[in-house]
Structures are given as C-alpha cells and as structure tokens.
N, C-alpha and C. Protein backbone atom coordinates (compact mmCIF):
# COMPACT_ATOMS: atom_id res chain seq x y z
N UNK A 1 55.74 -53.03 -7.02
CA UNK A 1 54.77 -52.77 -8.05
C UNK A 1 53.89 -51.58 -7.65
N UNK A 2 53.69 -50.55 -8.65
CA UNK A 2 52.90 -49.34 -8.07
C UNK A 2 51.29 -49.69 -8.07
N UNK A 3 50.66 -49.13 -7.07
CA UNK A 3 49.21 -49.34 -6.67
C UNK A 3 48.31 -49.05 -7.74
N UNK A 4 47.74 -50.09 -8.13
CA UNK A 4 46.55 -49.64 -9.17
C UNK A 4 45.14 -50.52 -8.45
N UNK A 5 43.74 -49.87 -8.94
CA UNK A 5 42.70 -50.66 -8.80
C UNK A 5 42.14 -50.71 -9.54
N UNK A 6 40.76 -51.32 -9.50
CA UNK A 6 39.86 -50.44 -10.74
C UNK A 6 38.44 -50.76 -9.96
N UNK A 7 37.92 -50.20 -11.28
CA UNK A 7 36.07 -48.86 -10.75
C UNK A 7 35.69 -50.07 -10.16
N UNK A 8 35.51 -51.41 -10.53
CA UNK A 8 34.59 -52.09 -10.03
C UNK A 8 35.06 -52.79 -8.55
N UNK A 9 36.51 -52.76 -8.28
CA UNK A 9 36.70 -53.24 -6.80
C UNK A 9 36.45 -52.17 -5.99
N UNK A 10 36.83 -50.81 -6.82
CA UNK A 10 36.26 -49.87 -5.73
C UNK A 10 34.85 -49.71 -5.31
N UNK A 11 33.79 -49.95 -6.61
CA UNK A 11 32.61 -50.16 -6.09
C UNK A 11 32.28 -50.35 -5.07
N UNK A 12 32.74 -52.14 -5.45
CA UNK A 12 32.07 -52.85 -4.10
C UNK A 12 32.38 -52.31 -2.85
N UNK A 13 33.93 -51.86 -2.61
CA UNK A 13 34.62 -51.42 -1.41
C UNK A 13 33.24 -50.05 -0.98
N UNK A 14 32.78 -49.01 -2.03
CA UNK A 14 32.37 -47.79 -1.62
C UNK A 14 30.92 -48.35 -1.51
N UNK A 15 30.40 -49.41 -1.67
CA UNK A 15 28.91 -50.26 -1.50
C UNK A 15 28.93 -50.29 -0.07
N UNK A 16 30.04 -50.96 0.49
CA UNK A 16 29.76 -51.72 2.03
C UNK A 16 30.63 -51.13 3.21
N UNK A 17 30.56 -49.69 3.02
CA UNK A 17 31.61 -49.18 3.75
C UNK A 17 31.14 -47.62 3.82
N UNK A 18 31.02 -46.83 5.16
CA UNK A 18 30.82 -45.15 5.46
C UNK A 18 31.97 -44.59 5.12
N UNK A 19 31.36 -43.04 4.89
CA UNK A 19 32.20 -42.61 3.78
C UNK A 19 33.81 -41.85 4.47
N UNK A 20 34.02 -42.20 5.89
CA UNK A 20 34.73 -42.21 6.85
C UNK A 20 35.32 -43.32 6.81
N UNK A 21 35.00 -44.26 6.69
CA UNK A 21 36.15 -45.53 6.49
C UNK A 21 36.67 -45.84 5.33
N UNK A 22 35.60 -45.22 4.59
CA UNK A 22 36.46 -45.40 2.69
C UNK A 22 37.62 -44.34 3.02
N UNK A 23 37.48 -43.30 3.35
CA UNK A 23 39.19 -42.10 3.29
C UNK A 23 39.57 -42.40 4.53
N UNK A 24 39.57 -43.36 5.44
CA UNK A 24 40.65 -43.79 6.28
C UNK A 24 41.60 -44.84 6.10
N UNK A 25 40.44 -46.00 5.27
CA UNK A 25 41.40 -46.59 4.25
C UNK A 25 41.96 -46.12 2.86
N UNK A 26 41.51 -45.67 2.59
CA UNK A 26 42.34 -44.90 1.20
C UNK A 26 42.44 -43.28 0.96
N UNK A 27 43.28 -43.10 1.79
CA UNK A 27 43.91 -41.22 1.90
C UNK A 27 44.49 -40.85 0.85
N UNK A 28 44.63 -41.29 -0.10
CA UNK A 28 45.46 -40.47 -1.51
C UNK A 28 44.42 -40.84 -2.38
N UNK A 29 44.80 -39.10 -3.34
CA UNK A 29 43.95 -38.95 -4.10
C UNK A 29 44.56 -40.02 -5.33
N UNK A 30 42.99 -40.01 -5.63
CA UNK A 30 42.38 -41.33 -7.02
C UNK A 30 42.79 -40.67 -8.02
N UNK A 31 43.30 -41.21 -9.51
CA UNK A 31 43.40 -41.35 -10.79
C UNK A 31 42.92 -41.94 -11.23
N UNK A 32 41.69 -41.95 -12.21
CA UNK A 32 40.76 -42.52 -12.61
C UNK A 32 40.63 -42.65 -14.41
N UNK A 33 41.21 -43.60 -14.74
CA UNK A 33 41.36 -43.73 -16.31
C UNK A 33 40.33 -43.62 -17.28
N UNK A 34 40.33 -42.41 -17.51
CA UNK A 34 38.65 -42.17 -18.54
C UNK A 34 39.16 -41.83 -20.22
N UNK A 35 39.88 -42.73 -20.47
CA UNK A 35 40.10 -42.64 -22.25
C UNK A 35 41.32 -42.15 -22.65
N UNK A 36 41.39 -41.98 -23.80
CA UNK A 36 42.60 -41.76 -24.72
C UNK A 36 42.32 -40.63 -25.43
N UNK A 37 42.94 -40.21 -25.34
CA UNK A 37 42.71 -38.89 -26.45
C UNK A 37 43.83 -39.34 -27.63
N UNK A 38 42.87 -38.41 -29.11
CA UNK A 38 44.13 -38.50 -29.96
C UNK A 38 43.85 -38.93 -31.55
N UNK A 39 44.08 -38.73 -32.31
CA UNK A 39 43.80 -39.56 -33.53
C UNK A 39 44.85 -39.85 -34.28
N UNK A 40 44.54 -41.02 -35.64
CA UNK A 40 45.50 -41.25 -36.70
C UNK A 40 45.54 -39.81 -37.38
N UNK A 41 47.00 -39.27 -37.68
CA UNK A 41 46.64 -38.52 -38.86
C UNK A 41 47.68 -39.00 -39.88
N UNK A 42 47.27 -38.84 -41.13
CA UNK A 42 48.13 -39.58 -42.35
C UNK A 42 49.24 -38.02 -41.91
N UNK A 43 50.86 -38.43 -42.20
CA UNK A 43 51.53 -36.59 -42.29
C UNK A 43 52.76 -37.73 -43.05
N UNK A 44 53.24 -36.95 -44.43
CA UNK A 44 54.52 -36.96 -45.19
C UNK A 44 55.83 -37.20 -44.56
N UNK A 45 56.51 -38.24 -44.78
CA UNK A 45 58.00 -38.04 -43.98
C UNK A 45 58.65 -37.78 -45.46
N UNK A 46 59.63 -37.15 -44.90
CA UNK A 46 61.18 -36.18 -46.20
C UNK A 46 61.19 -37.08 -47.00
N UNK A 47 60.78 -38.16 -46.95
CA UNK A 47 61.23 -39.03 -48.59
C UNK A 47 59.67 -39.10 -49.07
N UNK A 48 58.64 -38.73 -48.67
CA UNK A 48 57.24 -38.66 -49.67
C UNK A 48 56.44 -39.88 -49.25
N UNK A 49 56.90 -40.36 -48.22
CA UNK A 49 56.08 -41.97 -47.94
C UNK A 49 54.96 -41.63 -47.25
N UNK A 50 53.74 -42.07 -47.31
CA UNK A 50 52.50 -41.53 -46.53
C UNK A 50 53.13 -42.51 -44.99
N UNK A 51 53.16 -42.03 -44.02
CA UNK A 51 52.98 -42.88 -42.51
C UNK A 51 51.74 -41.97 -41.59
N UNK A 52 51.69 -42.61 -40.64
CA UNK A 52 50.71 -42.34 -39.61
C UNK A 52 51.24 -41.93 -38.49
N UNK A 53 51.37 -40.76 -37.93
CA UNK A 53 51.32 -40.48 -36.08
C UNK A 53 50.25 -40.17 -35.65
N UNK A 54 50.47 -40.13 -34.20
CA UNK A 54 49.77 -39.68 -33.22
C UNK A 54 49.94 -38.42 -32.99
N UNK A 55 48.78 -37.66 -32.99
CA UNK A 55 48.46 -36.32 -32.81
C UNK A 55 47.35 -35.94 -31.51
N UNK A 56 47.96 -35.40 -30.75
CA UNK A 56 46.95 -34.29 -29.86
C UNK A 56 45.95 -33.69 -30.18
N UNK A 57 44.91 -33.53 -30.44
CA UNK A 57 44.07 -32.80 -31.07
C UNK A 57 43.32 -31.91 -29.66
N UNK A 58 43.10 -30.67 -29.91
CA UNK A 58 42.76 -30.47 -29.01
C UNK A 58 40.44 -29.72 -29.52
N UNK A 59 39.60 -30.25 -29.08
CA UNK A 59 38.45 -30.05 -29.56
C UNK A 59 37.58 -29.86 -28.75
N UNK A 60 38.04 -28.68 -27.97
CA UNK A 60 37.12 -27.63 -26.61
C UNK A 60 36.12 -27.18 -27.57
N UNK A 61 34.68 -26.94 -26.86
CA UNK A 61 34.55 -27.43 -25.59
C UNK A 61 33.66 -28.22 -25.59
N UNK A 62 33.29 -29.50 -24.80
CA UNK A 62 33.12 -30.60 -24.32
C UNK A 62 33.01 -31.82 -24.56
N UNK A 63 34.51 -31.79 -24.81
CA UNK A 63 34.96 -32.96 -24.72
C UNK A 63 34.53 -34.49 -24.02
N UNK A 64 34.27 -35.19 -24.38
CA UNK A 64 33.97 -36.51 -23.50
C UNK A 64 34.93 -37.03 -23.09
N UNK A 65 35.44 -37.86 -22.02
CA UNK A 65 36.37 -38.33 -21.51
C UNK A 65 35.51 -40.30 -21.13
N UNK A 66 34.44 -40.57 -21.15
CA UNK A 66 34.20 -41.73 -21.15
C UNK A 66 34.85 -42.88 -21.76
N UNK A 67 35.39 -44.30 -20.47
CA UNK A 67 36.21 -44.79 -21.24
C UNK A 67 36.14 -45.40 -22.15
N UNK A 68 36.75 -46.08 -23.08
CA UNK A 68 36.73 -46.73 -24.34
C UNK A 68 36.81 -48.44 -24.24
N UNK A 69 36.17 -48.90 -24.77
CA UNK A 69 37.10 -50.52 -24.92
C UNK A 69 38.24 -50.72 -25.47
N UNK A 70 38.51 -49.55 -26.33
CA UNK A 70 39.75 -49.88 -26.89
C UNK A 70 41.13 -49.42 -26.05
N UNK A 71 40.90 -48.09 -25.02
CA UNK A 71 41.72 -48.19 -24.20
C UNK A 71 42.07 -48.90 -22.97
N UNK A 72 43.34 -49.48 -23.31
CA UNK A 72 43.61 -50.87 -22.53
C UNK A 72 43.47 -50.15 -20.83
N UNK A 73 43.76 -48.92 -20.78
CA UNK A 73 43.63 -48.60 -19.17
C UNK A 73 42.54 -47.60 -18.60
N UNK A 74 41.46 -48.09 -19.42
CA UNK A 74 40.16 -47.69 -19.27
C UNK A 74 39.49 -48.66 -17.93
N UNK A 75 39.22 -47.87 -17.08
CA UNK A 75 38.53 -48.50 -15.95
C UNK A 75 39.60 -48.66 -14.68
N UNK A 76 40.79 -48.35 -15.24
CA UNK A 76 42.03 -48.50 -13.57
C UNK A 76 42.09 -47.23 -13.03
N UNK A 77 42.32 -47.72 -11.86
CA UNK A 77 42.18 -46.63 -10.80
C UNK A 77 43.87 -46.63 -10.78
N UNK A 78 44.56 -45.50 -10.04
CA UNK A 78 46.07 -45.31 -9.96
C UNK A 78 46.00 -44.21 -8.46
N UNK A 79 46.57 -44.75 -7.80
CA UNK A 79 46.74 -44.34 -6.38
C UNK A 79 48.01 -43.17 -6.62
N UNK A 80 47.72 -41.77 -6.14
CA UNK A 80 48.55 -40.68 -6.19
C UNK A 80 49.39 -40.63 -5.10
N UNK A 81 50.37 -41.62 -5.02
CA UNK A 81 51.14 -41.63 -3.49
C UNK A 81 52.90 -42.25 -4.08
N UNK A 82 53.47 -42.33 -3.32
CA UNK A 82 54.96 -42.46 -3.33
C UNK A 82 54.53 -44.07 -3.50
N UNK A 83 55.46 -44.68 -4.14
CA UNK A 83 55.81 -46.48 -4.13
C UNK A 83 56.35 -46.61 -3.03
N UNK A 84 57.20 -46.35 -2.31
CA UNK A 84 58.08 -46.48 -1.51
C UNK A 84 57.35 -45.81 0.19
N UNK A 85 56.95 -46.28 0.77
CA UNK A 85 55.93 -45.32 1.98
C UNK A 85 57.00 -44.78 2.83
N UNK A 86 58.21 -45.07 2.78
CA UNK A 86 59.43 -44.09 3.15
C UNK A 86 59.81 -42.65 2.34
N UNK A 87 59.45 -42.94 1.20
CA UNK A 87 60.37 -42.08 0.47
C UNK A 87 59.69 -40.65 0.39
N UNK A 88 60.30 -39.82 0.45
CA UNK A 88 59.43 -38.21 0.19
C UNK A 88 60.12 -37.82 -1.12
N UNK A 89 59.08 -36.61 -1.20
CA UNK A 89 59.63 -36.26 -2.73
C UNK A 89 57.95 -35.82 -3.74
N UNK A 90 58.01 -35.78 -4.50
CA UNK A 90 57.70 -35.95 -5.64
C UNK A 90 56.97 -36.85 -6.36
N UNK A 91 55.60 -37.57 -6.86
CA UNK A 91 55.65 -38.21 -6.91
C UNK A 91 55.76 -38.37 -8.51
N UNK A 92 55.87 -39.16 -9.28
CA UNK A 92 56.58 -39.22 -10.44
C UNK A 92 55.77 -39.90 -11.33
N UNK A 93 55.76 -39.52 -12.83
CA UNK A 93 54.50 -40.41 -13.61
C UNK A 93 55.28 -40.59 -15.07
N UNK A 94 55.37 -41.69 -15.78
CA UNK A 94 55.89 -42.19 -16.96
C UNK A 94 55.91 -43.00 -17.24
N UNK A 95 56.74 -43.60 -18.12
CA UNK A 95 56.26 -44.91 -18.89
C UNK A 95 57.47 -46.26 -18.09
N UNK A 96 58.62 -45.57 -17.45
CA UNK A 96 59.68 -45.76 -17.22
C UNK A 96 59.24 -46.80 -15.86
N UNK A 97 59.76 -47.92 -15.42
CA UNK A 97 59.58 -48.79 -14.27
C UNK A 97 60.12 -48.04 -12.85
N UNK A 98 60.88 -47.14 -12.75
CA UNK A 98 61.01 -46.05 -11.52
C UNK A 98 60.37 -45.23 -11.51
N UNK A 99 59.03 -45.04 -12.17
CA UNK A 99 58.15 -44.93 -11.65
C UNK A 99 57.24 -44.87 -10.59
N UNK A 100 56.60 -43.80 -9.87
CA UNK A 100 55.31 -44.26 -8.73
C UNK A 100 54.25 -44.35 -9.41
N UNK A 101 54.02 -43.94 -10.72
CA UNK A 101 53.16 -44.31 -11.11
C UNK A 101 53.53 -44.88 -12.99
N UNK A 102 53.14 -46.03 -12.83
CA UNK A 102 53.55 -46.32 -14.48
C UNK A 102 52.28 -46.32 -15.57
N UNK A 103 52.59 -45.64 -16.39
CA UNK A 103 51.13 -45.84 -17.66
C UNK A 103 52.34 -45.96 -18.82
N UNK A 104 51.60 -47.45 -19.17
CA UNK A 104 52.35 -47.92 -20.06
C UNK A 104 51.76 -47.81 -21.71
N UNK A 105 51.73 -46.49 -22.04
CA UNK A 105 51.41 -46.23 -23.50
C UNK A 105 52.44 -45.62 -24.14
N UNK A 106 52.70 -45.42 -25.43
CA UNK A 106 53.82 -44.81 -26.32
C UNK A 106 53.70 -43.46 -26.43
N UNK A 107 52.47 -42.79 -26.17
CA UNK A 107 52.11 -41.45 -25.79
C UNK A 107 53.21 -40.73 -24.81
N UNK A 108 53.36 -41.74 -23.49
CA UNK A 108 53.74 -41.15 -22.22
C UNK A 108 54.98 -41.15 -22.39
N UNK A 109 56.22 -40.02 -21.90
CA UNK A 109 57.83 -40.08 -21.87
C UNK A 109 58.00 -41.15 -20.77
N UNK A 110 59.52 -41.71 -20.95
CA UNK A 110 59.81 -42.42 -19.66
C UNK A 110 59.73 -41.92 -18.59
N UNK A 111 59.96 -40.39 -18.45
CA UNK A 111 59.82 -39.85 -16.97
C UNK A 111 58.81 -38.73 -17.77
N UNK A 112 57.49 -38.57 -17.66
CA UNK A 112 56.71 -37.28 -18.17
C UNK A 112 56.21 -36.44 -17.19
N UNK A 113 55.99 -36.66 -16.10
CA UNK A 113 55.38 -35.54 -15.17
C UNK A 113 55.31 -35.97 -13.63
N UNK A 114 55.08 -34.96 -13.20
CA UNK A 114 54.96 -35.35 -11.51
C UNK A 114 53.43 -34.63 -10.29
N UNK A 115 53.33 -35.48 -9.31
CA UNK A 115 52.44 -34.25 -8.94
C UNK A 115 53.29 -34.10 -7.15
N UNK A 116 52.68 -33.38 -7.02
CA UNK A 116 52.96 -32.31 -5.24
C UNK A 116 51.77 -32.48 -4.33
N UNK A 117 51.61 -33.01 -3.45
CA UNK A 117 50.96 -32.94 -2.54
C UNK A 117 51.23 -32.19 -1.36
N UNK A 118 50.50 -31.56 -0.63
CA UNK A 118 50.68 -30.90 0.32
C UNK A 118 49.23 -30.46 1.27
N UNK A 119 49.27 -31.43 2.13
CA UNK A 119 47.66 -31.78 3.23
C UNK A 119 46.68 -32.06 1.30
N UNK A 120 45.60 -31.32 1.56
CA UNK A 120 44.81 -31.45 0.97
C UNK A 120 44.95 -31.28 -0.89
N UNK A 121 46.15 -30.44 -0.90
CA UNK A 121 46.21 -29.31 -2.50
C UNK A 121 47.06 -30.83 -2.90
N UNK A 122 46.72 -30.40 -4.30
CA UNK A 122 47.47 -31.62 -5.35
C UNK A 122 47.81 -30.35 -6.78
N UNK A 123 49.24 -30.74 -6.83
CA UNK A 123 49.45 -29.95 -8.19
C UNK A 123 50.45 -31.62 -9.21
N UNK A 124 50.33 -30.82 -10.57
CA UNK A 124 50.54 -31.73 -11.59
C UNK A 124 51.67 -30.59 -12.45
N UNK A 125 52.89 -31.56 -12.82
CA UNK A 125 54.07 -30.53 -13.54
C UNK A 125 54.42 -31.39 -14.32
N UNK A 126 54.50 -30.88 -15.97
CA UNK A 126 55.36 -31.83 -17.11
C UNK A 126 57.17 -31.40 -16.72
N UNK A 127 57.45 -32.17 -17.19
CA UNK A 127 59.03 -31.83 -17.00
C UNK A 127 59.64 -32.16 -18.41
N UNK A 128 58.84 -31.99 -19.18
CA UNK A 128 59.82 -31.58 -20.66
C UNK A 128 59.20 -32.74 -21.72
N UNK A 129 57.92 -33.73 -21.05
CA UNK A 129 57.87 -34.85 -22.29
C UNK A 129 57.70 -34.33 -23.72
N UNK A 130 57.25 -35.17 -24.63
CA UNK A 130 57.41 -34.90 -25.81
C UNK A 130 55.92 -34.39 -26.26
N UNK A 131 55.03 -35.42 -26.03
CA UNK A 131 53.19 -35.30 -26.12
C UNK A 131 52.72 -34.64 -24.74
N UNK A 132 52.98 -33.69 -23.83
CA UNK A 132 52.72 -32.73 -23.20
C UNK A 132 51.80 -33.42 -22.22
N UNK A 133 51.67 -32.30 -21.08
CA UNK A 133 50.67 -32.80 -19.99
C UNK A 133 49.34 -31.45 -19.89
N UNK A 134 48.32 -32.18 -19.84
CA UNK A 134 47.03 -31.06 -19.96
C UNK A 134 46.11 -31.33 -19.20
N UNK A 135 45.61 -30.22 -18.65
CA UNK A 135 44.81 -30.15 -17.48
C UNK A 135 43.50 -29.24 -18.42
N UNK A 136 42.43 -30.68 -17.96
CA UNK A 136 40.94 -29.98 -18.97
C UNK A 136 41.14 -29.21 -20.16
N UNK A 137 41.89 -30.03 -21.11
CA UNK A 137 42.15 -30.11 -22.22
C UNK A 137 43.32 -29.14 -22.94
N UNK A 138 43.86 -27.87 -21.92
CA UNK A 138 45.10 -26.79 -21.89
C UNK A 138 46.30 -27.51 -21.10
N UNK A 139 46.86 -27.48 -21.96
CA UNK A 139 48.50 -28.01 -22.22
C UNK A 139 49.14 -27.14 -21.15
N UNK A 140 49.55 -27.33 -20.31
CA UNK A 140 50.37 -26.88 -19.10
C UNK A 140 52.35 -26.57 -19.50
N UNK A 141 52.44 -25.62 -19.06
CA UNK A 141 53.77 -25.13 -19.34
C UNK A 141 54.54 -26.09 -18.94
N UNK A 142 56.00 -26.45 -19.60
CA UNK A 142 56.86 -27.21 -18.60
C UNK A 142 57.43 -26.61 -17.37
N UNK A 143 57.30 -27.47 -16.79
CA UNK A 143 58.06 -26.49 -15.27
C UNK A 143 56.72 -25.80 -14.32
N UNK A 144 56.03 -26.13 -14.97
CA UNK A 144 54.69 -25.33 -14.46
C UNK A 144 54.06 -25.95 -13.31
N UNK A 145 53.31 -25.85 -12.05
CA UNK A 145 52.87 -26.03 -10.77
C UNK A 145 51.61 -26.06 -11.17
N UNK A 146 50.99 -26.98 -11.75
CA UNK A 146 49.43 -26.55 -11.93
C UNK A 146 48.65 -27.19 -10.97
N UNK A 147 47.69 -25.82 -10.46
CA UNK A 147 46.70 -26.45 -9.21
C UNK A 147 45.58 -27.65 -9.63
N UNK A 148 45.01 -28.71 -8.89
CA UNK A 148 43.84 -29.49 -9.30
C UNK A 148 43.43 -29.58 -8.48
N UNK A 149 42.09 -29.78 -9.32
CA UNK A 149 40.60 -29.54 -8.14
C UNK A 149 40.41 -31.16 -8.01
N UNK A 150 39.12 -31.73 -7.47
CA UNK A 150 38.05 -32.74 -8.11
C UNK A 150 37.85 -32.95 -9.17
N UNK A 151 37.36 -33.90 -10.00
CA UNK A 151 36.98 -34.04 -11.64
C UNK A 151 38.08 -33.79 -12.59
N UNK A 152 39.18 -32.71 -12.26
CA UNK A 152 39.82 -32.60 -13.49
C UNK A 152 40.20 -33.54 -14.28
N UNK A 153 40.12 -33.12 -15.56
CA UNK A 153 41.02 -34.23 -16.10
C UNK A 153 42.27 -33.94 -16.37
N UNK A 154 43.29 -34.94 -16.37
CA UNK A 154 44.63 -34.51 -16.29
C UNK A 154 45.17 -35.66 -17.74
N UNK A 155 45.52 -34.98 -18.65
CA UNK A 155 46.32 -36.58 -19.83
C UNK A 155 47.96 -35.96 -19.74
N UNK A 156 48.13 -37.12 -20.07
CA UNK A 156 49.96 -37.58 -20.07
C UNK A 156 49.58 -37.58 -21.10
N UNK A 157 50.47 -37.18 -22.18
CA UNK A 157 50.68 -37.76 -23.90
C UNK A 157 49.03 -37.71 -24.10
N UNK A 158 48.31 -38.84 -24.61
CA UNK A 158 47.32 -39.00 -25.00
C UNK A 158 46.18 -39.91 -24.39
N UNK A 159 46.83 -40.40 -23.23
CA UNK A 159 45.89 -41.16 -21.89
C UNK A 159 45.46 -40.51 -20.79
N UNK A 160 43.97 -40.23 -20.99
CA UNK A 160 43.43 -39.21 -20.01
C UNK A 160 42.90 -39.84 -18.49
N UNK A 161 42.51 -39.06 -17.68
CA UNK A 161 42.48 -39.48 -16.31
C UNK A 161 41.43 -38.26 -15.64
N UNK A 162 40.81 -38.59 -14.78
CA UNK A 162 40.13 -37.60 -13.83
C UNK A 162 40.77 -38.02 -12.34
N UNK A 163 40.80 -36.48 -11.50
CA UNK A 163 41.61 -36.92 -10.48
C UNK A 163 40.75 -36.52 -9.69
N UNK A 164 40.47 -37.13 -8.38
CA UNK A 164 39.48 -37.62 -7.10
C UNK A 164 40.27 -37.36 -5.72
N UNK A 165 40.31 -36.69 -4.76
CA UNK A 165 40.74 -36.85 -3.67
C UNK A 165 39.50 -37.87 -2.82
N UNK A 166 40.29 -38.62 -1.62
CA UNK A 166 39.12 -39.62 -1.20
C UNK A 166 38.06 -39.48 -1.07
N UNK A 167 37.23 -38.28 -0.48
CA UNK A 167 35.67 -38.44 -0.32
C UNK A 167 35.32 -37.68 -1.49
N UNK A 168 35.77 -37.26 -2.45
CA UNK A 168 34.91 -37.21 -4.02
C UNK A 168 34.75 -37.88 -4.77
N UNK A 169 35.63 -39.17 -4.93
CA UNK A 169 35.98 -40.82 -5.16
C UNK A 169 34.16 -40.92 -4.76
N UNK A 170 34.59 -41.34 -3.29
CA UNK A 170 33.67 -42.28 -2.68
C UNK A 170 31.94 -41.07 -3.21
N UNK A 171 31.90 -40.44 -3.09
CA UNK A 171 30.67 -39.52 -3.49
C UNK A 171 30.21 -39.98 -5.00
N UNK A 172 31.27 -39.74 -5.92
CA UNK A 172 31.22 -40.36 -7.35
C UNK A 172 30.92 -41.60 -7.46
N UNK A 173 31.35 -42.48 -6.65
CA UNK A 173 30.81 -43.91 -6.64
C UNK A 173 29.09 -44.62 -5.86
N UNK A 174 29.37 -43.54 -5.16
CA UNK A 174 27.64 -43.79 -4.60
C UNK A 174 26.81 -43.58 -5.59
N UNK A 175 26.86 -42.17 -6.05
CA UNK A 175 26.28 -41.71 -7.27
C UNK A 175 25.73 -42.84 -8.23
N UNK A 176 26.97 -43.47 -9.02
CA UNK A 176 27.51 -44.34 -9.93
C UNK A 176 26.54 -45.53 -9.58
N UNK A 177 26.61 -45.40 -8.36
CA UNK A 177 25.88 -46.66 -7.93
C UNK A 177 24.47 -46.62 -7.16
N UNK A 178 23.74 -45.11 -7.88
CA UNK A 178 22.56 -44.79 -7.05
C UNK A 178 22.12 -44.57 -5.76
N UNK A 179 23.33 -44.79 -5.07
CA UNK A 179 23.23 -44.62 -3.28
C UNK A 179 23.20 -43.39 -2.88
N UNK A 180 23.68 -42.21 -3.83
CA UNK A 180 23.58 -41.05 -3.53
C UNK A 180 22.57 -40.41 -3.10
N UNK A 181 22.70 -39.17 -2.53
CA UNK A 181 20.95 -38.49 -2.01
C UNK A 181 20.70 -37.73 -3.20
C-alpha cells in the first residue's frame, strides 16, 4: 500500500519533535492535498443532449488552493518516494494500483505523471494524460522535466497538491501551529 498521512498526524509528530529528527525520520519530500480544481460546465454532445464535464479552468492570478470538504483527499499527506524501498526509477503517479503514488479521482489517467529526484532537486513530468499536469496553475508540456521548489502547487487532472521537501513541511507546520519564530 503506498504511504499516505495526513496534516493532523503530522502535526502532532512536528509538535513533539526538533526539526532534525522530523527530516531524519521523514526524508522525502511531502505532497500535501490542498483542493480540487475544476468546474461543472453544461457542453452539447453530437446528438443535442445537454450533459456535464469536467473542465480545467485555468483563473491566474491567485488562485486559492485551500482544502475543501468536498474534496475527499483534502488534508492527506502523500510521501514522494518509491513503494518498493528496493526499486529505483521513477517515481510514478495515477489512478492505476502500480502506482507509488495512487490518487484515486476520475480527473487522474491510470498512469498520469512522474517525478525525479536527485539529492535535494525534485522534478514533475506528464506522460501524455488526458486532464494534464500543472505546476502553479501552467500546464506543463508532455515529456517535460519541470523543476519544483517549496509551496508549489502541482495538480494531476483536477486534484491539486503543494509539494514540501522535509524541513519546509516541518517549518509550515510549526507555523500552522504557532510554534514558529
């Protein structure tokens, strides 16, 4: 089963713990589920029937990403690391159960994107899904190597995320939790 948490176990964990033992226990960067992007739009199918899809909308600049109640994976955390602690490679993101990381919305392709790690750098690449992968709200080429910082937000299809390497996690959560200076 691929590693998920959420904000409030990490809390407590970033409450009772220096910020040296939070990234010794947890060295891969955080995915942090901050909403859905997306709306109903009414659009015509060839025989004249009104139906409803899902549309991308894109509505720069500043966007909110705060999560929703209505998104079911609002508040999980998703660990950016291989399933397998043998396996190298790639790590892999879709809707699909071979997966390292699974987000299970109709937005996401079975296999939609991947990211690259290398020491510290984290990059994010669509590989052809259908509802695209976007980094702070620009739709990333397929095939494309895109660099990420701290904070970005990164959406699959229409489920957005901010991505954290460990001690910006744990900084964001002090914050969160007033412990900050």
């Amino acid at each position: 089963m691929p590693e998920s948490k959420t904000l409030p176990s990490l809390l407590n964990i970033a409450s009772e713990v220096a910020a040296a033992d939070f990234v010794r226990s947890n060295p891969h960067p955080f995915l942090v589920s901050s909403g859905v992007l997306g709306v109903r739009v009414p659009k015509r199918d060839p025989d004249d029937l009104d139906v409803e899809n899902t549309a991308i909308v894109d509505i720069r600049p500043g966007i909110s990403h705060a999560p929703g109640a209505a998104n079911p994976m609002a508040g999980q955390v998703y660990v950016v690391k291989k399933r397998d602690p043998r396996a190298e490679g790639v790590i892999t993101v879709g809707r699909g159960d071979e997966n390292d990381i699974i987000l299970n919305d109709p937005s996401v392709s079975h296999t939609h994107g991947f990211f690259e790690r290398e020491g510290e750098n984290i990059w994010v690449s669509d590989i052809g899904s259908r509802n695209g992968t976007f980094v702070n709200q620009g739709r990333i080429a397929v095939g494309e190597r895109f660099g990420l910082e701290d904070e970005d937000v990164v959406t699959f299809g229409r489920v957005s995320f901010q991505i954290f390497r460990p001690l910006a996690l744990y900084m964001a959560l002090q914050e969160l939790q007033g412990l900050g200076d």
